[in-house]
C-alpha atoms as a PDB file:
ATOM      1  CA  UNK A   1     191.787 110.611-151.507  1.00  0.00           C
ATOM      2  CA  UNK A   2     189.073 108.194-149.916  1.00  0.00           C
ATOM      3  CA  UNK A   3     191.619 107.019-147.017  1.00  0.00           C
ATOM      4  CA  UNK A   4     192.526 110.860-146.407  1.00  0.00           C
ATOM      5  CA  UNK A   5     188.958 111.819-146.219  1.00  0.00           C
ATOM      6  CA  UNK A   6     188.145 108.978-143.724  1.00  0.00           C
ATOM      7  CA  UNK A   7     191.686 109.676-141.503  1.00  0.00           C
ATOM      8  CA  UNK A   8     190.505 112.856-140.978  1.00  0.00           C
ATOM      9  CA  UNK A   9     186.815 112.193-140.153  1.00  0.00           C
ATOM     10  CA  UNK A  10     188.413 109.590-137.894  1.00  0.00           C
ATOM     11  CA  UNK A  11     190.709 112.449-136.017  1.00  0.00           C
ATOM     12  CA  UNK A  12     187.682 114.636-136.163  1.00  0.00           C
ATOM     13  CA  UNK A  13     185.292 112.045-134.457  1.00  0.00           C
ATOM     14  CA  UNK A  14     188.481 111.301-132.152  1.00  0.00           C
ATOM     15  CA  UNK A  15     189.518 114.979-130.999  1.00  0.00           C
ATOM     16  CA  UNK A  16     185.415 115.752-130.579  1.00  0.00           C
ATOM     17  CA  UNK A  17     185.027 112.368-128.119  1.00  0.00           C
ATOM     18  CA  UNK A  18     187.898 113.691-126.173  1.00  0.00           C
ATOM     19  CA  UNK A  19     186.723 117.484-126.101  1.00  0.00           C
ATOM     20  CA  UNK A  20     183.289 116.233-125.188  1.00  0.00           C
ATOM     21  CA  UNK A  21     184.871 114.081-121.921  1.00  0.00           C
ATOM     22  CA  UNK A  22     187.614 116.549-121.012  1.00  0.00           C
ATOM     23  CA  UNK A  23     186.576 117.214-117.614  1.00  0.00           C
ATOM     24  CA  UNK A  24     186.172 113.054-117.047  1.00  0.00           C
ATOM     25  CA  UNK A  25     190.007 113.248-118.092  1.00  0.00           C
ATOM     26  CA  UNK A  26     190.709 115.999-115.682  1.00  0.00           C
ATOM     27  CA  UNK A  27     189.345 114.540-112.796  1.00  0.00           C
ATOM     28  CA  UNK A  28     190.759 110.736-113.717  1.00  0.00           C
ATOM     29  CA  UNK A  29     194.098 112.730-113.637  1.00  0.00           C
ATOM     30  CA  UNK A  30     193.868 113.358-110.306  1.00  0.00           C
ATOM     31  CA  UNK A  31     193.148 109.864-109.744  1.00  0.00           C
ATOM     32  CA  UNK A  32     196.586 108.802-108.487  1.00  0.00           C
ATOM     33  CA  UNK A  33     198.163 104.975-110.607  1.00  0.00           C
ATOM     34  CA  UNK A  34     200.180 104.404-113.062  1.00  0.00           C
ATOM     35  CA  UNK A  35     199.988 106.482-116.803  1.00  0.00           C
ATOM     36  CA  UNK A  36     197.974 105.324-119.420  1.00  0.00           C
ATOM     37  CA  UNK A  37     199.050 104.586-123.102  1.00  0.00           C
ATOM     38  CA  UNK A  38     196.846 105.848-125.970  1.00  0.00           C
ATOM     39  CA  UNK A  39     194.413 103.875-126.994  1.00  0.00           C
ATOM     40  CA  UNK A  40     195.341 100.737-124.780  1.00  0.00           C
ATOM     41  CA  UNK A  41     195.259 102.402-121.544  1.00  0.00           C
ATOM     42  CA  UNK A  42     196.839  99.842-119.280  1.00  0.00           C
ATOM     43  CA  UNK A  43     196.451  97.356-121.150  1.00  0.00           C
ATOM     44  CA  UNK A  44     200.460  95.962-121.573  1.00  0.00           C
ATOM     45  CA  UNK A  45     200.438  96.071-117.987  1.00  0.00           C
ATOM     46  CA  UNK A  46     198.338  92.679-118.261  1.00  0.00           C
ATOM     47  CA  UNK A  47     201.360  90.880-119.803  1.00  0.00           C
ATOM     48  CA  UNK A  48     203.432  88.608-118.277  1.00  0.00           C
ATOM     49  CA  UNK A  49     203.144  85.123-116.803  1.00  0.00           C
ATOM     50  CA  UNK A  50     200.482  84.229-114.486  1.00  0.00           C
ATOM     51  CA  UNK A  51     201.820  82.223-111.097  1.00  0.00           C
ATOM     52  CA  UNK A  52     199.319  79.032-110.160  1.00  0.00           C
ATOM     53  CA  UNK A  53     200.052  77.195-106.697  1.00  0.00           C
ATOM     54  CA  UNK A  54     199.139  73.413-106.714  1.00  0.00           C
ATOM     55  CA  UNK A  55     200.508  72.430-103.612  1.00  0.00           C
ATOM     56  CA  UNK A  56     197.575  72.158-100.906  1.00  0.00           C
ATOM     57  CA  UNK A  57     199.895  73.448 -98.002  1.00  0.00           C
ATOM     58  CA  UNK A  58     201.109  76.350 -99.490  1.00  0.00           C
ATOM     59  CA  UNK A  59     198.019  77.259-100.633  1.00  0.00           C
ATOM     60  CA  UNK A  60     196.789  77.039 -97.319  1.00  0.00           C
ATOM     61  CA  UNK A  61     199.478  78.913 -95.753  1.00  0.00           C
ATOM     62  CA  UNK A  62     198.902  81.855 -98.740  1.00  0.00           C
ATOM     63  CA  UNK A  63     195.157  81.636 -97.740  1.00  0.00           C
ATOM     64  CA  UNK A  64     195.771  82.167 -93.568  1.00  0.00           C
ATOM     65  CA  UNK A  65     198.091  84.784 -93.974  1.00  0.00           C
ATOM     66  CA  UNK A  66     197.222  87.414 -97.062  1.00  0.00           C
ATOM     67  CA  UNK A  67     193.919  88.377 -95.399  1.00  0.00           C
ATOM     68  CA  UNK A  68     193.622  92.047 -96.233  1.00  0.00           C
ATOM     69  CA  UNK A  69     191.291  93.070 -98.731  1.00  0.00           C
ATOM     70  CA  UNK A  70     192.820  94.385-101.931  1.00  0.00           C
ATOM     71  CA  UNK A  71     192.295  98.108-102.659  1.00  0.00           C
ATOM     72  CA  UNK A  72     189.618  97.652-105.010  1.00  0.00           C
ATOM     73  CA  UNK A  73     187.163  97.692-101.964  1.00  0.00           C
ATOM     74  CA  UNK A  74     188.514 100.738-100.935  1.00  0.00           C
ATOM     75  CA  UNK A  75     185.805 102.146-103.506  1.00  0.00           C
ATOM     76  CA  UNK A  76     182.875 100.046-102.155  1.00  0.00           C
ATOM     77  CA  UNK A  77     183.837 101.023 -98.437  1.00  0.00           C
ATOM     78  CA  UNK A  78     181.786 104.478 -98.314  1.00  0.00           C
ATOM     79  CA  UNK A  79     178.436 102.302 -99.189  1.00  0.00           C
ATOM     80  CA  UNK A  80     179.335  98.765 -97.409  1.00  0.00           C
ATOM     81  CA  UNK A  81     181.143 100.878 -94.268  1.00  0.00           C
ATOM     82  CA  UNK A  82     182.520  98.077 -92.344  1.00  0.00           C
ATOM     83  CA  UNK A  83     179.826  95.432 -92.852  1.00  0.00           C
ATOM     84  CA  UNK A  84     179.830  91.829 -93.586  1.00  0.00           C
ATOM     85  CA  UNK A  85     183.596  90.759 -95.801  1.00  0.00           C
ATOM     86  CA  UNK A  86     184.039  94.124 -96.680  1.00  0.00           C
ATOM     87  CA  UNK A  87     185.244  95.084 -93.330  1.00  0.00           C
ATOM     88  CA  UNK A  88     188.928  95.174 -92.395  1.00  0.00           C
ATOM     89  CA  UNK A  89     190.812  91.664 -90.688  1.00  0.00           C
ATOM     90  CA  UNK A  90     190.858  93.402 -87.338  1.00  0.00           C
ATOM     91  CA  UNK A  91     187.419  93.879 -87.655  1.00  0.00           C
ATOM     92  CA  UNK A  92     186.263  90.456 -89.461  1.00  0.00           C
ATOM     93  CA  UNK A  93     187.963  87.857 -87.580  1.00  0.00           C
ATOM     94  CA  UNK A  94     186.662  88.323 -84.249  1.00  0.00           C
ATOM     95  CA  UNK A  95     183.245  88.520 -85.907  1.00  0.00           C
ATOM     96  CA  UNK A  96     183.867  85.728 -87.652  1.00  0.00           C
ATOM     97  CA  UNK A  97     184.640  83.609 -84.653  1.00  0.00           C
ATOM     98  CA  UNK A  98     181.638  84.769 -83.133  1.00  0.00           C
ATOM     99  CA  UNK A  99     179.575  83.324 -85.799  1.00  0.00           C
ATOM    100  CA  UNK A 100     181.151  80.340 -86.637  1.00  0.00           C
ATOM    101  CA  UNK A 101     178.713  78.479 -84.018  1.00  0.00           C
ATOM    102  CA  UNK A 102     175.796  79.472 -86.341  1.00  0.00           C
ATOM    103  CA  UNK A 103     177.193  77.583 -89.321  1.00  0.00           C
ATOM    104  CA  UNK A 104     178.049  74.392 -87.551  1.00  0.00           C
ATOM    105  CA  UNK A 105     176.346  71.540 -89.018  1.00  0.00           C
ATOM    106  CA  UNK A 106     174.153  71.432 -86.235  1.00  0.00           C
ATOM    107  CA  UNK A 107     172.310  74.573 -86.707  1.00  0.00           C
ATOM    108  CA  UNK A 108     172.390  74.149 -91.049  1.00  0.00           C
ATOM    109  CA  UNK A 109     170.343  71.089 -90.236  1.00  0.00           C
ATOM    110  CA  UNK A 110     167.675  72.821 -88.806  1.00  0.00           C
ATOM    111  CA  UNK A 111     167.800  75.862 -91.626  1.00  0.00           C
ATOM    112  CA  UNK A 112     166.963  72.835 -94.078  1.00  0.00           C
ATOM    113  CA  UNK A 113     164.071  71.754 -92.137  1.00  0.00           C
ATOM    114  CA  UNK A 114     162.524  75.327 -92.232  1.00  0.00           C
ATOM    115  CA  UNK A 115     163.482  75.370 -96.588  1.00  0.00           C
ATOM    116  CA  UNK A 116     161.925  72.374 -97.192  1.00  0.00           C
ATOM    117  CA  UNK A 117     158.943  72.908 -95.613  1.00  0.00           C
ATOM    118  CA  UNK A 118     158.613  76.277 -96.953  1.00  0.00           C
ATOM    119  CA  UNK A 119     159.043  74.960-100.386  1.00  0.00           C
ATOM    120  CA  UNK A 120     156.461  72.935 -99.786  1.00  0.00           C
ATOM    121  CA  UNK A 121     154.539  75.791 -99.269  1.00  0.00           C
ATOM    122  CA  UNK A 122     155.326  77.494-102.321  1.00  0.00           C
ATOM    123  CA  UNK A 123     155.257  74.397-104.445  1.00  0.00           C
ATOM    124  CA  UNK A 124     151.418  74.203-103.241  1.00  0.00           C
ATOM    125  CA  UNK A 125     150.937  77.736-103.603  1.00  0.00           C
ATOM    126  CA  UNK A 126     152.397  77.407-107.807  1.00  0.00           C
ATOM    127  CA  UNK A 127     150.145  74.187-108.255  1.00  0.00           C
ATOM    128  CA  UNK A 128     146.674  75.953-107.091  1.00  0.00           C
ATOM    129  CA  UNK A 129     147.514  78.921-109.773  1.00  0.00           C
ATOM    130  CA  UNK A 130     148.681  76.336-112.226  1.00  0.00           C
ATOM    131  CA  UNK A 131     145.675  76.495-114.939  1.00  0.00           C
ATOM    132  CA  UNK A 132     147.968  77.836-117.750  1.00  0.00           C
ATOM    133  CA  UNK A 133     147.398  81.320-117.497  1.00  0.00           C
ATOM    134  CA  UNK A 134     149.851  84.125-117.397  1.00  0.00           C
ATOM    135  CA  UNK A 135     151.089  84.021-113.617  1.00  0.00           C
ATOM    136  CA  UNK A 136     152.872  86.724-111.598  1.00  0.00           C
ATOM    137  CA  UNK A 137     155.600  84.830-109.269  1.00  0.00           C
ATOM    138  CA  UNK A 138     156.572  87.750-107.348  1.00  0.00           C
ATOM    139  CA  UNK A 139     153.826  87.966-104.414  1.00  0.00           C
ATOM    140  CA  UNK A 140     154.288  83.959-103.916  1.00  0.00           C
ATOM    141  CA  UNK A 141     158.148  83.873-104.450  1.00  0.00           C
ATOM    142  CA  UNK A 142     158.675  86.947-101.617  1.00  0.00           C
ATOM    143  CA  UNK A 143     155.933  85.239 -99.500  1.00  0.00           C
ATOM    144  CA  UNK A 144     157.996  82.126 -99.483  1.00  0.00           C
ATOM    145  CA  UNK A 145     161.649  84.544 -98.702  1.00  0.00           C
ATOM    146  CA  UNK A 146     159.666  86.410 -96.007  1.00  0.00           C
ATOM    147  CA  UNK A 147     158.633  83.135 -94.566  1.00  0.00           C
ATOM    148  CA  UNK A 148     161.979  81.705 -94.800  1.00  0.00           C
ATOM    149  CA  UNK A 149     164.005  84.185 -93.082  1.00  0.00           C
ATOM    150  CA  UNK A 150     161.053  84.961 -90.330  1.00  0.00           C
ATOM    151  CA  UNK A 151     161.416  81.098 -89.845  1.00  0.00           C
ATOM    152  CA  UNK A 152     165.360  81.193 -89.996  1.00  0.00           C
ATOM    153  CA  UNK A 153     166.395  84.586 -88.082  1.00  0.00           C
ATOM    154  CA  UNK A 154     163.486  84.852 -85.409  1.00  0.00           C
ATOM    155  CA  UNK A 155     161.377  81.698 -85.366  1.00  0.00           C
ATOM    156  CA  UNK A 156     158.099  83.057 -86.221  1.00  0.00           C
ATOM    157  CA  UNK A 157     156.092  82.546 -88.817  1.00  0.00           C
ATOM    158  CA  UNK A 158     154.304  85.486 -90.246  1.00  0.00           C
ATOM    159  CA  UNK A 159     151.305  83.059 -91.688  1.00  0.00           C
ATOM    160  CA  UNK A 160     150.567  81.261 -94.301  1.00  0.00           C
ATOM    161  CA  UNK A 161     147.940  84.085 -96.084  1.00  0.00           C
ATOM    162  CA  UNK A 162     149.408  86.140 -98.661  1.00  0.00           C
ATOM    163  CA  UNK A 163     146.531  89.529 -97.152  1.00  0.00           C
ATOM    164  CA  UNK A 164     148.709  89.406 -93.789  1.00  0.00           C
ATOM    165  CA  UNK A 165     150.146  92.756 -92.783  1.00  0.00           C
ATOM    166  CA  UNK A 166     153.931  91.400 -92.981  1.00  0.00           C
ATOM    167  CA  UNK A 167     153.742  90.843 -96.651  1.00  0.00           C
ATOM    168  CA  UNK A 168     152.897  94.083 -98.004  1.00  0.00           C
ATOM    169  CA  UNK A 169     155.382  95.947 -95.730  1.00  0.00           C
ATOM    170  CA  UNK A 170     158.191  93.175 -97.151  1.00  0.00           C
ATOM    171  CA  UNK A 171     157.257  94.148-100.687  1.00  0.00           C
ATOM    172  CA  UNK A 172     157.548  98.065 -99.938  1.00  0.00           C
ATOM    173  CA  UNK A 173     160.912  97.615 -98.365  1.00  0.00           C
ATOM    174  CA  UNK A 174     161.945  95.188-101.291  1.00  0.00           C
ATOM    175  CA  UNK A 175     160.649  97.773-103.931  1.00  0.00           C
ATOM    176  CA  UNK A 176     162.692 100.798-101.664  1.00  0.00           C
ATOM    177  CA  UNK A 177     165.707  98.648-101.609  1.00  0.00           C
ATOM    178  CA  UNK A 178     165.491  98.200-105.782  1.00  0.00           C
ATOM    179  CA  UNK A 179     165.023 102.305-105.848  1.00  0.00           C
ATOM    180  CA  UNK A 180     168.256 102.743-103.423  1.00  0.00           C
ATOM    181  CA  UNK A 181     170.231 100.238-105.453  1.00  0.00           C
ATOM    182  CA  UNK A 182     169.419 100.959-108.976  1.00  0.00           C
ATOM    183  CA  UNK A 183     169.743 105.096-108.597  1.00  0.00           C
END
């Protein structure tokens, strides 16, 4: 009597959760793929063996000529658009080759120049405040970002005092860029 009495509380709870979420169901129909088993969804389609390659040329030739994204960025494309390696091969490689001078060893030597010294900076900054009270990282850790990437992308430095006009503005765009990506 028990196990009938919990069955049917069980195809209760069940039919409610699906009467509750019909309209996600309608709309996921439209969505076209494969059909869906109950309760496992597509879950046996995850079977099978799984194919490893070993052999450094062939994974090289794989890796030079299966360049197109997969269609799981087709649902990211409306917000990235065709920016950075979410665009499409025609539009990535001749980017790519374009930028390929900025990475050269070269030009990464110089980015680790501007780090260290900036860490410097911000190791400094975290020994002055280090007295053992309660300490809030944020103004000094975007401070030292700010710095970094002013050094990096336009070699400037905005200054070295935490009141100057560059920092505040960084903060405001960081804290509009957390409200654009968390809603």
């Amino acid at each position: 009597m028990l196990a009938l009495l919990l069955l049917l509380t069980a195809l209760c709870w069940y039919g409610m959760f699906r009467w509750r979420r019909r309209r996600l169901y309608e709309l996921a129909a439209l969505v076209p793929g494969p059909p869906e088993l109950p309760f496992i969804g597509h879950a046996h389609r995850f079977t099978g063996s799984t194919q490893g390659i070993t052999n450094p040329v062939d994974l090289e030739f794989l890796l030079k000529t299966c360049l197109e994204k997969d269609d799981i960025h087709r649902f990211i494309h409306p917000l990235t658009g065709n920016g950075g390696i979410f665009a499409p091969v025609s539009i990535w490689r001749p980017r790519r080759k374009i930028m390929a001078p900025t990475f050269s060893p070269r030009i990464l030597e110089q980015f680790v120049e501007i780090f260290a010294e900036q860490s410097d900076i911000l190791s400094r900054r975290l020994a002055a405040q280090s007295d053992g009270a309660p300490l809030s990282a944020w103004p000094l850790i975007s401070a030292y970002t700010l710095d970094s990437v002013c050094g990096l992308a336009f070699n400037s430095d905005p200054g070295p005092d935490l009141d100057s006009p560059f920092h505040p503005a960084f903060n405001s765009n960081s804290a509009i860029n957390q409200i654009f990506d968390f809603n």
